[in-house]
N, C-alpha and C. Protein backbone atom coordinates (compact mmCIF):
# COMPACT_ATOMS: atom_id res chain seq x y z
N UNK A 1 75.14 114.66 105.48
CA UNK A 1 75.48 114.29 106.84
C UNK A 1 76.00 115.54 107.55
N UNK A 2 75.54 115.68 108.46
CA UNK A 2 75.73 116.93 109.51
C UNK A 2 77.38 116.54 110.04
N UNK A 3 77.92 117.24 110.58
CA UNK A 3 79.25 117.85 111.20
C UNK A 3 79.48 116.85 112.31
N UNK A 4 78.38 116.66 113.23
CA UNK A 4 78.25 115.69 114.46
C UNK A 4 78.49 114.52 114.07
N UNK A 5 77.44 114.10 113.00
CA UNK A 5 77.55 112.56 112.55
C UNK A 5 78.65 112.31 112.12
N UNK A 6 78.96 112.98 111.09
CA UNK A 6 80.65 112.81 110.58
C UNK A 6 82.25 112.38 111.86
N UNK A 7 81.97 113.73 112.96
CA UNK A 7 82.83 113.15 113.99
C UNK A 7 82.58 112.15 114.87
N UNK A 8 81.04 111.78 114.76
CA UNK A 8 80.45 110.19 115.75
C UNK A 8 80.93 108.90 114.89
N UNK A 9 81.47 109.05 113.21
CA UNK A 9 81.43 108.27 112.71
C UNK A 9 83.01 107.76 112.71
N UNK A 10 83.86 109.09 112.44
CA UNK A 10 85.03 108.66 112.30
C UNK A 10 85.64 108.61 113.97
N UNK A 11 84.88 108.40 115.16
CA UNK A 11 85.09 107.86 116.21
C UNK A 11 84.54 106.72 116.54
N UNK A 12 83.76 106.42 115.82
CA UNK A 12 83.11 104.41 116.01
C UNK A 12 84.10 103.82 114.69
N UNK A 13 85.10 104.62 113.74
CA UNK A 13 85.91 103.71 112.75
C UNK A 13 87.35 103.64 113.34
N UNK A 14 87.90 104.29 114.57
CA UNK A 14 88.90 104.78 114.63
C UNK A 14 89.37 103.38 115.15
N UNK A 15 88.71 102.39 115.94
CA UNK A 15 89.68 100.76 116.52
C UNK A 15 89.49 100.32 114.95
N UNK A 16 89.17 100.23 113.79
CA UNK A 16 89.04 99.48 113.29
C UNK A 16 90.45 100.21 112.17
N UNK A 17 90.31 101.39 112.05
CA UNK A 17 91.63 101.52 111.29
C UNK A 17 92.95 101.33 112.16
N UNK A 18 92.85 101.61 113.48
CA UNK A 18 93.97 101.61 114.53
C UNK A 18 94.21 99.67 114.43
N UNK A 19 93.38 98.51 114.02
CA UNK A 19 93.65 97.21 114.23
C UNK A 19 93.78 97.13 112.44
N UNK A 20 94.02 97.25 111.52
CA UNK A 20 94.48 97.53 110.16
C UNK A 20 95.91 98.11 110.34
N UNK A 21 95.84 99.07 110.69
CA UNK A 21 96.87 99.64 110.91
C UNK A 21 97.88 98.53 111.70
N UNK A 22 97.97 98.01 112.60
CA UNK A 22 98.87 97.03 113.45
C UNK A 22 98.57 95.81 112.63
N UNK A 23 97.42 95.19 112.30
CA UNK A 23 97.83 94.15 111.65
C UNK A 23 98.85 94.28 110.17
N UNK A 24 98.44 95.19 109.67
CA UNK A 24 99.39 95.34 108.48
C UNK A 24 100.94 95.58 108.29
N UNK A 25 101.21 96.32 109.98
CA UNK A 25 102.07 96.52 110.20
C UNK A 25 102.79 95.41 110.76
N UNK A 26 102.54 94.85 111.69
CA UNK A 26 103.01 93.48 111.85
C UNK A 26 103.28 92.15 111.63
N UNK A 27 102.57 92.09 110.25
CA UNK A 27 102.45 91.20 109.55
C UNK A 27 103.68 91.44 108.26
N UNK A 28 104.05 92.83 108.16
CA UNK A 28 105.24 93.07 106.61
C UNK A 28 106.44 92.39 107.95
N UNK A 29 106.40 92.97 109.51
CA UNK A 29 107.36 93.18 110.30
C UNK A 29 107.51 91.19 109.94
N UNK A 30 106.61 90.33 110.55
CA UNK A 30 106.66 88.85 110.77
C UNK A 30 107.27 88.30 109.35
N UNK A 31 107.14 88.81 107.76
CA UNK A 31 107.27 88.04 107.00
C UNK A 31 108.58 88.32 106.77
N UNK A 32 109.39 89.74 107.44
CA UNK A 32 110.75 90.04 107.77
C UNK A 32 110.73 91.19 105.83
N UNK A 33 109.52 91.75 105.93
CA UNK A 33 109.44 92.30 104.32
C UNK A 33 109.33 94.11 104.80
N UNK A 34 109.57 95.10 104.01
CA UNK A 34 109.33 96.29 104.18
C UNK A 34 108.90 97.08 103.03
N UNK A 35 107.84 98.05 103.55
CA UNK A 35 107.60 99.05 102.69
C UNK A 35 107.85 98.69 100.82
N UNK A 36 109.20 98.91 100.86
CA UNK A 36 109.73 98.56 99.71
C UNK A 36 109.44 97.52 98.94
N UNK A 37 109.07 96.48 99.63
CA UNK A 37 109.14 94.69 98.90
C UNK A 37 107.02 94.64 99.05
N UNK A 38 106.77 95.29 99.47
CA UNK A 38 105.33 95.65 99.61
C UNK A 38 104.81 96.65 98.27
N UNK A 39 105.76 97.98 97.41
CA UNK A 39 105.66 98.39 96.99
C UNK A 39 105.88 97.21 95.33
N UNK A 40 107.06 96.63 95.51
CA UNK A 40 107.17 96.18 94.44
C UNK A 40 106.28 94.91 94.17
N UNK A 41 105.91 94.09 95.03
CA UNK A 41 104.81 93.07 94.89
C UNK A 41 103.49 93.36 94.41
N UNK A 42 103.15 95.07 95.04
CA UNK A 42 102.28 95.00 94.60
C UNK A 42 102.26 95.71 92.63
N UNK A 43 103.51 96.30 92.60
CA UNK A 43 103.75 96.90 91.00
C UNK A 43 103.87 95.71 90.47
N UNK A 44 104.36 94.00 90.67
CA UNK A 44 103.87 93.07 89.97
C UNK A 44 102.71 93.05 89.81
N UNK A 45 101.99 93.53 90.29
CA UNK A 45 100.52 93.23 89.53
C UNK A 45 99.80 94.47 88.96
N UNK A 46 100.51 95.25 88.73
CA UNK A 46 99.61 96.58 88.06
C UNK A 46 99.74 97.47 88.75
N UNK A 47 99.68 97.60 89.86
CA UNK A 47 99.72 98.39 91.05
C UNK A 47 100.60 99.30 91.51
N UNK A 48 100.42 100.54 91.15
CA UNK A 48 101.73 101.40 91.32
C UNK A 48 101.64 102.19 92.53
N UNK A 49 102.39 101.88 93.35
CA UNK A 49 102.23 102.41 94.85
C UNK A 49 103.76 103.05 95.64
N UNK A 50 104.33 103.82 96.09
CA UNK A 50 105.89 104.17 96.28
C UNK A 50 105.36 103.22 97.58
N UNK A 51 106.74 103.19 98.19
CA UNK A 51 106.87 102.98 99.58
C UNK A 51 106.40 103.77 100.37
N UNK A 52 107.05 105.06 100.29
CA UNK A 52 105.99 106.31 100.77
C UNK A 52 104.72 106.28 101.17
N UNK A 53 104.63 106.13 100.04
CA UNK A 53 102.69 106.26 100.02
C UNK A 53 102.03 104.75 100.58
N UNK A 54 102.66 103.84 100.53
CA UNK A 54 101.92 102.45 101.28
C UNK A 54 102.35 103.10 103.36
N UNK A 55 103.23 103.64 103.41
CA UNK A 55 103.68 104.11 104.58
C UNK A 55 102.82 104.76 105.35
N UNK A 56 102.50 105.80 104.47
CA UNK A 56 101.22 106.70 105.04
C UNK A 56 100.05 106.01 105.28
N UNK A 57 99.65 105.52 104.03
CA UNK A 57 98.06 104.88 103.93
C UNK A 57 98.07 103.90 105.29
N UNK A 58 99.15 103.29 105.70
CA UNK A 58 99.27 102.25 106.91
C UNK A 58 99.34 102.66 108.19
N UNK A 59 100.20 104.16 108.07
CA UNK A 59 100.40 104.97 109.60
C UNK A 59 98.65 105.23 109.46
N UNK A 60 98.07 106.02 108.42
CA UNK A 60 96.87 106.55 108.81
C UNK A 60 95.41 105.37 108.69
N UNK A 61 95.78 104.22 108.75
CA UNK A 61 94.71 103.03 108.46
C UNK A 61 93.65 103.22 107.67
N UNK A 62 94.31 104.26 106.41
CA UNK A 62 93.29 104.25 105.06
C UNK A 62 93.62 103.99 104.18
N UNK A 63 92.75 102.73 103.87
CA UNK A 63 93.13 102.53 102.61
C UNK A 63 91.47 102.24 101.81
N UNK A 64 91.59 102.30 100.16
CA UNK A 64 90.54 101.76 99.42
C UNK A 64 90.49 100.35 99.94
N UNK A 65 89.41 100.07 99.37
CA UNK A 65 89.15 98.62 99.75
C UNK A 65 89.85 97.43 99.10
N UNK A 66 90.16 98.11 97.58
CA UNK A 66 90.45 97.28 96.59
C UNK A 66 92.37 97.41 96.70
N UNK A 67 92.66 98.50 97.28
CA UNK A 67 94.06 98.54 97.88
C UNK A 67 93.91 97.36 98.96
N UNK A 68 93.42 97.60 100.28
CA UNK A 68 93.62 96.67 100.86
C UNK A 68 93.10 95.19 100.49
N UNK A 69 92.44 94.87 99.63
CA UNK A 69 92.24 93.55 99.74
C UNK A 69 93.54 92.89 98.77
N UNK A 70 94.30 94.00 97.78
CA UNK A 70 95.18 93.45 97.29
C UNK A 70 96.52 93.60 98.03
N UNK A 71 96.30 94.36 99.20
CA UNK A 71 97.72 93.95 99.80
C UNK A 71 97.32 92.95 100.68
N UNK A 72 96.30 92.49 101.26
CA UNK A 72 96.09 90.99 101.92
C UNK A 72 96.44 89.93 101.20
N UNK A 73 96.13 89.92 99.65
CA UNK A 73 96.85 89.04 98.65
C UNK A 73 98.15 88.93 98.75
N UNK A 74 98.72 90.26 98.24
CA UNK A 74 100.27 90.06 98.45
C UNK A 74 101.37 89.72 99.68
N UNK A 75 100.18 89.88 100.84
CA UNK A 75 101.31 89.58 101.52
C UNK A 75 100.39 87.61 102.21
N UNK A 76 99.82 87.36 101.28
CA UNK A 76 99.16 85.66 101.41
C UNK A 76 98.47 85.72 102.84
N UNK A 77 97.54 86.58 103.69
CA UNK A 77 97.12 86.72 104.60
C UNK A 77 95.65 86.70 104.45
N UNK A 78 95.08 86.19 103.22
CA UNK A 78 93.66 85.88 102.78
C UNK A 78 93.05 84.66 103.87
N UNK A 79 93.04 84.08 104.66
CA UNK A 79 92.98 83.22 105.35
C UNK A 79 92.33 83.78 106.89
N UNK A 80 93.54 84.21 107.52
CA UNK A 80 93.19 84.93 108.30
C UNK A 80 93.09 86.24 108.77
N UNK A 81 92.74 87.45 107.67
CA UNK A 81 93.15 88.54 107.76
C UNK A 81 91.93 89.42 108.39
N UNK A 82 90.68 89.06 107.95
CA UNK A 82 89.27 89.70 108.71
C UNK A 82 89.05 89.13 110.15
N UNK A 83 89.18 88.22 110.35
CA UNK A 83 89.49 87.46 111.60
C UNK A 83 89.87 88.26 112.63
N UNK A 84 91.55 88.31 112.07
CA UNK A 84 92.41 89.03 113.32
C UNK A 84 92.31 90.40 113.27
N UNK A 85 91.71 91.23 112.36
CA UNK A 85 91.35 92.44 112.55
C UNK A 85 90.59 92.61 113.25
N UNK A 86 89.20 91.90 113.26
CA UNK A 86 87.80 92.20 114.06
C UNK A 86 88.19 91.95 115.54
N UNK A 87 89.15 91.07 115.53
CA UNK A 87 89.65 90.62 116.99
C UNK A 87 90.17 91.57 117.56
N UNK A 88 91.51 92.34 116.76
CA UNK A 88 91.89 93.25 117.77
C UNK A 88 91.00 94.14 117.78
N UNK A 89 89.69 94.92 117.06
CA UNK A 89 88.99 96.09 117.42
C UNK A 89 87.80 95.51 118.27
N UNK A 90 87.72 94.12 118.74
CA UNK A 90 87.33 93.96 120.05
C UNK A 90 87.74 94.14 121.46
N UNK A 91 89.48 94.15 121.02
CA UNK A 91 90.00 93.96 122.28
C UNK A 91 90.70 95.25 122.40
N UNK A 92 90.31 96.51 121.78
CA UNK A 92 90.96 97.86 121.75
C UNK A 92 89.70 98.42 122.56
């Protein structure tokens, strides 16, 4: 992939990590949980992640896939979580 495509690409992904990014963020904010209780939910299950580092991956709306689909688990947002993402990178 050429230089162009690369910056055409990570500018057609940028609402979709920017609506990841706010939903994830607003959703630890709604369940009244932080960083921390995000880190350890997910080290109940194998998952070794600092607070730190879930911090970043969330400021910068990257995550693996298999990261994020297990923090949609942990924080019980399997329901409506593709939903309200696609929604807000419609309405960004």
């Amino acid at each position: 992939m050429n230089q162009d495509q690369s910056i055409k690409n990570r500018q057609s992904l940028s609402p979709y990590k920017l609506a990841i990014t706010r939903y994830i963020r607003s959703s630890l904010a709604l369940k009244g949980l932080k960083y921390d209780d995000l880190s350890e939910a997910l080290n109940e299950r194998g998952i070794s992640m600092t607070p730190e580092n879930l911090r970043s991956k969330t400021h910068k709306g990257m995550f693996s896939a298999d990261l994020f689909t297990a923090i949609i688990e942990v924080l019980e947002l399997e329901e409506d979580a593709l939903r309200e993402i696609l929604k807000q990178t419609h309405n960004v």
